[in-house]
N, C-alpha and C. Protein backbone atom coordinates (compact mmCIF):
# COMPACT_ATOMS: atom_id res chain seq x y z
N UNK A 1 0.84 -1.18 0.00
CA UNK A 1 0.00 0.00 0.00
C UNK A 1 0.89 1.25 0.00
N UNK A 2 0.64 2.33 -0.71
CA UNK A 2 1.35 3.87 -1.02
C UNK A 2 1.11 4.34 0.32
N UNK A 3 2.44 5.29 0.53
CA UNK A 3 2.12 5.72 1.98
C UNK A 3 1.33 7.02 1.08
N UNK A 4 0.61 7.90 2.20
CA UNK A 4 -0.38 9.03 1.67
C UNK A 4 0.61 10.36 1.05
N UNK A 5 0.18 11.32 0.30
CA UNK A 5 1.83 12.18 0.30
C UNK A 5 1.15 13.73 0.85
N UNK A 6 1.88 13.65 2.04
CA UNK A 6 1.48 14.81 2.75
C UNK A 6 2.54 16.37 2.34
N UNK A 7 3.17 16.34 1.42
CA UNK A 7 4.06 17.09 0.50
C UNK A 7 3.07 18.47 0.16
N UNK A 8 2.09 17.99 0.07
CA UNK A 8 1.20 19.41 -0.72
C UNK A 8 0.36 20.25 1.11
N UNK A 9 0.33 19.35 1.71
CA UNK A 9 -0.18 19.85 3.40
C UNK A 9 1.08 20.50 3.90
N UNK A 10 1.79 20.13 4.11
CA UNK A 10 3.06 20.98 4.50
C UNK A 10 3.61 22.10 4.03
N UNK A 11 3.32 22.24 1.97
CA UNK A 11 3.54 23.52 1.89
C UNK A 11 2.57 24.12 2.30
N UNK A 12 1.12 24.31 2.35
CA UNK A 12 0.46 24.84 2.68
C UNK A 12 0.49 25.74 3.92
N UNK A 13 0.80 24.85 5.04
CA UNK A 13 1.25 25.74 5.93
C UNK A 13 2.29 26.20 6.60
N UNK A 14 3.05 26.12 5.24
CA UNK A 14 4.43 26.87 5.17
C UNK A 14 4.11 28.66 4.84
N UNK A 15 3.12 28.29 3.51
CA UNK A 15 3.07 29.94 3.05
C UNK A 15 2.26 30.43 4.08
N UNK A 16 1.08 30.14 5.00
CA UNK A 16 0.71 30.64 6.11
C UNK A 16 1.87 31.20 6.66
N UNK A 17 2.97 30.37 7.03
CA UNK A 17 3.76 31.51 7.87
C UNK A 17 4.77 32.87 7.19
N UNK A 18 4.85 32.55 6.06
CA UNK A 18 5.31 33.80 4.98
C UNK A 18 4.74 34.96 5.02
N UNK A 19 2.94 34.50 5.70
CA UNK A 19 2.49 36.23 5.15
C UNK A 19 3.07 37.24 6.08
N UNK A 20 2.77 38.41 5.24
CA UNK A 20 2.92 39.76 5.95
C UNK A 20 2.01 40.36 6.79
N UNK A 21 2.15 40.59 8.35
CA UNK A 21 0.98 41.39 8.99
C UNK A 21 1.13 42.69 8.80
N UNK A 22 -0.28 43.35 8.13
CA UNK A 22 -0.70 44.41 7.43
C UNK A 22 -0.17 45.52 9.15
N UNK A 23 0.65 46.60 8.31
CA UNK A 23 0.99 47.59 9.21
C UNK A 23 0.19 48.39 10.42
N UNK A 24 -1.50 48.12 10.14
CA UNK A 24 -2.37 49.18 11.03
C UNK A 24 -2.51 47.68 12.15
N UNK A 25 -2.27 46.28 12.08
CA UNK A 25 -2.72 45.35 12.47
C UNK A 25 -1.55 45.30 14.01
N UNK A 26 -0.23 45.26 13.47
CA UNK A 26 0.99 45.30 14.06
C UNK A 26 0.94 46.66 14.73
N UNK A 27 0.20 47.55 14.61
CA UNK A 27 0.13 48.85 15.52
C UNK A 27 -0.62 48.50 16.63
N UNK A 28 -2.36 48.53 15.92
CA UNK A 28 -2.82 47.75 17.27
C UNK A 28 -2.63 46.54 18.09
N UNK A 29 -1.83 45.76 17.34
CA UNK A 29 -1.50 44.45 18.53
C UNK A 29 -0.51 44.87 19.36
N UNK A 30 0.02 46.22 19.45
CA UNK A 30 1.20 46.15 20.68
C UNK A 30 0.79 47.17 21.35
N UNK A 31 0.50 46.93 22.54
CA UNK A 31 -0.38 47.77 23.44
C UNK A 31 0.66 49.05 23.95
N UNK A 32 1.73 49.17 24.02
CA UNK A 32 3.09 49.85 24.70
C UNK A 32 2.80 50.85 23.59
N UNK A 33 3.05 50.36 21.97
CA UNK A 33 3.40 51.50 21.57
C UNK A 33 1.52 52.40 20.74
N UNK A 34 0.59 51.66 21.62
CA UNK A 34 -0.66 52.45 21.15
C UNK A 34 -0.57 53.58 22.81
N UNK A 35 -0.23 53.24 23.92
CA UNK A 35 0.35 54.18 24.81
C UNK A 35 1.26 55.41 24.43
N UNK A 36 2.32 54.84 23.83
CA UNK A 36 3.22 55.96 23.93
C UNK A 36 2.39 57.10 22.96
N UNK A 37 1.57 56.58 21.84
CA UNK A 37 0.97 57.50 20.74
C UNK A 37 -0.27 58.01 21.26
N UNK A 38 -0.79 57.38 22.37
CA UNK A 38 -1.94 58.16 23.10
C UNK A 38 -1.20 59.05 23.92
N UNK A 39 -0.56 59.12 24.83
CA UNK A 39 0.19 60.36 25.15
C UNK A 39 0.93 60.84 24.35
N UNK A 40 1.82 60.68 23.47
CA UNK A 40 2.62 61.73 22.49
C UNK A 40 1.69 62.70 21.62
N UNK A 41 0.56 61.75 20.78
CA UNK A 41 -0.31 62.93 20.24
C UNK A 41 -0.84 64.46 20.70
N UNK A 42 -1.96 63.57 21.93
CA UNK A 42 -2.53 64.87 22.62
C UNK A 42 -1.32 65.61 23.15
N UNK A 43 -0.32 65.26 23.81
CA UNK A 43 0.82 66.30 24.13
C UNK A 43 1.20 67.49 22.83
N UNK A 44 1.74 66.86 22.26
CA UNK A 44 1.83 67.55 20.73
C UNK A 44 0.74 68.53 20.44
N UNK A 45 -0.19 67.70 20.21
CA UNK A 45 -1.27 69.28 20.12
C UNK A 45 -1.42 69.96 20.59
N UNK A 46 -1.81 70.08 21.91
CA UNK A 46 -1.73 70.91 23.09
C UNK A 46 -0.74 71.42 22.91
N UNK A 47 0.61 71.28 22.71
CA UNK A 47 1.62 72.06 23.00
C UNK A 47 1.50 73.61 21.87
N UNK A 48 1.07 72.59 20.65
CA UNK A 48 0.96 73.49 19.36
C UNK A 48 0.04 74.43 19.12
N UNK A 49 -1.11 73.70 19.89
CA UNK A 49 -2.22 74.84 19.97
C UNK A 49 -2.13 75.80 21.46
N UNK A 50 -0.96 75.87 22.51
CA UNK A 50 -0.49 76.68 23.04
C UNK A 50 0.58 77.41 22.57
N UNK A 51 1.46 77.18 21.44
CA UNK A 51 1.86 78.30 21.14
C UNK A 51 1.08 78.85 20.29
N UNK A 52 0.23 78.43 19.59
CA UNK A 52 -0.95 79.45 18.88
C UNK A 52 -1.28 80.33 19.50
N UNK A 53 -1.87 80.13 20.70
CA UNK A 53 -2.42 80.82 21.61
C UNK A 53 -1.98 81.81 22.17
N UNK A 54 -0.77 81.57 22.81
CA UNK A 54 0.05 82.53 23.24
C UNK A 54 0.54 83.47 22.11
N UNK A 55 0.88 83.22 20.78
CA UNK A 55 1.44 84.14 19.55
C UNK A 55 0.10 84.84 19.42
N UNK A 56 -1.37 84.57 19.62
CA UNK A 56 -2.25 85.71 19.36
C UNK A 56 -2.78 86.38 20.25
N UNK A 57 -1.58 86.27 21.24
CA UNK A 57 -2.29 87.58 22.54
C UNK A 57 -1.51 89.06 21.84
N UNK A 58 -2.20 90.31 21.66
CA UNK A 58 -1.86 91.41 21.22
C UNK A 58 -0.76 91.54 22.58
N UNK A 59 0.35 92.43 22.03
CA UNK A 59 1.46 92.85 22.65
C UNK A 59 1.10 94.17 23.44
N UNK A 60 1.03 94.35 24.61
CA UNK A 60 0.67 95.35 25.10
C UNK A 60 1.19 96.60 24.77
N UNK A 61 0.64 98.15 25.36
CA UNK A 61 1.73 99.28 25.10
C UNK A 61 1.69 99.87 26.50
């Protein structure tokens, strides 16, 4: 009796491990760096929309 040929099952889940995880996927799976971008953003803005703020106070006389 032929042994079975498991040759075509094995590549199969070979190219499973080849793929590429899509870039927005690998953002949200790492919890550290969805932190650092929840505080770096709002910091950033705030900072930017305080020097706005401050550049449109009229200069006294």
């Amino acid at each position: 009796m032929a042994e079975p040929n498991n040759t075509q099952q094995h590549d199969d889940s070979e190219a499973g491990d080849d793929e590429r995880i899509p870039p927005m996927q690998a953002i949200i799976d790492n919890p550290f760096l969805l932190l650092f971008i929840g505080v770096a953003v709002p910091a950033v803005f705030y900072t930017i929309w305080g020097i706005m703020e401050i550049a449109a106070i009229p200069i006294a006389k």
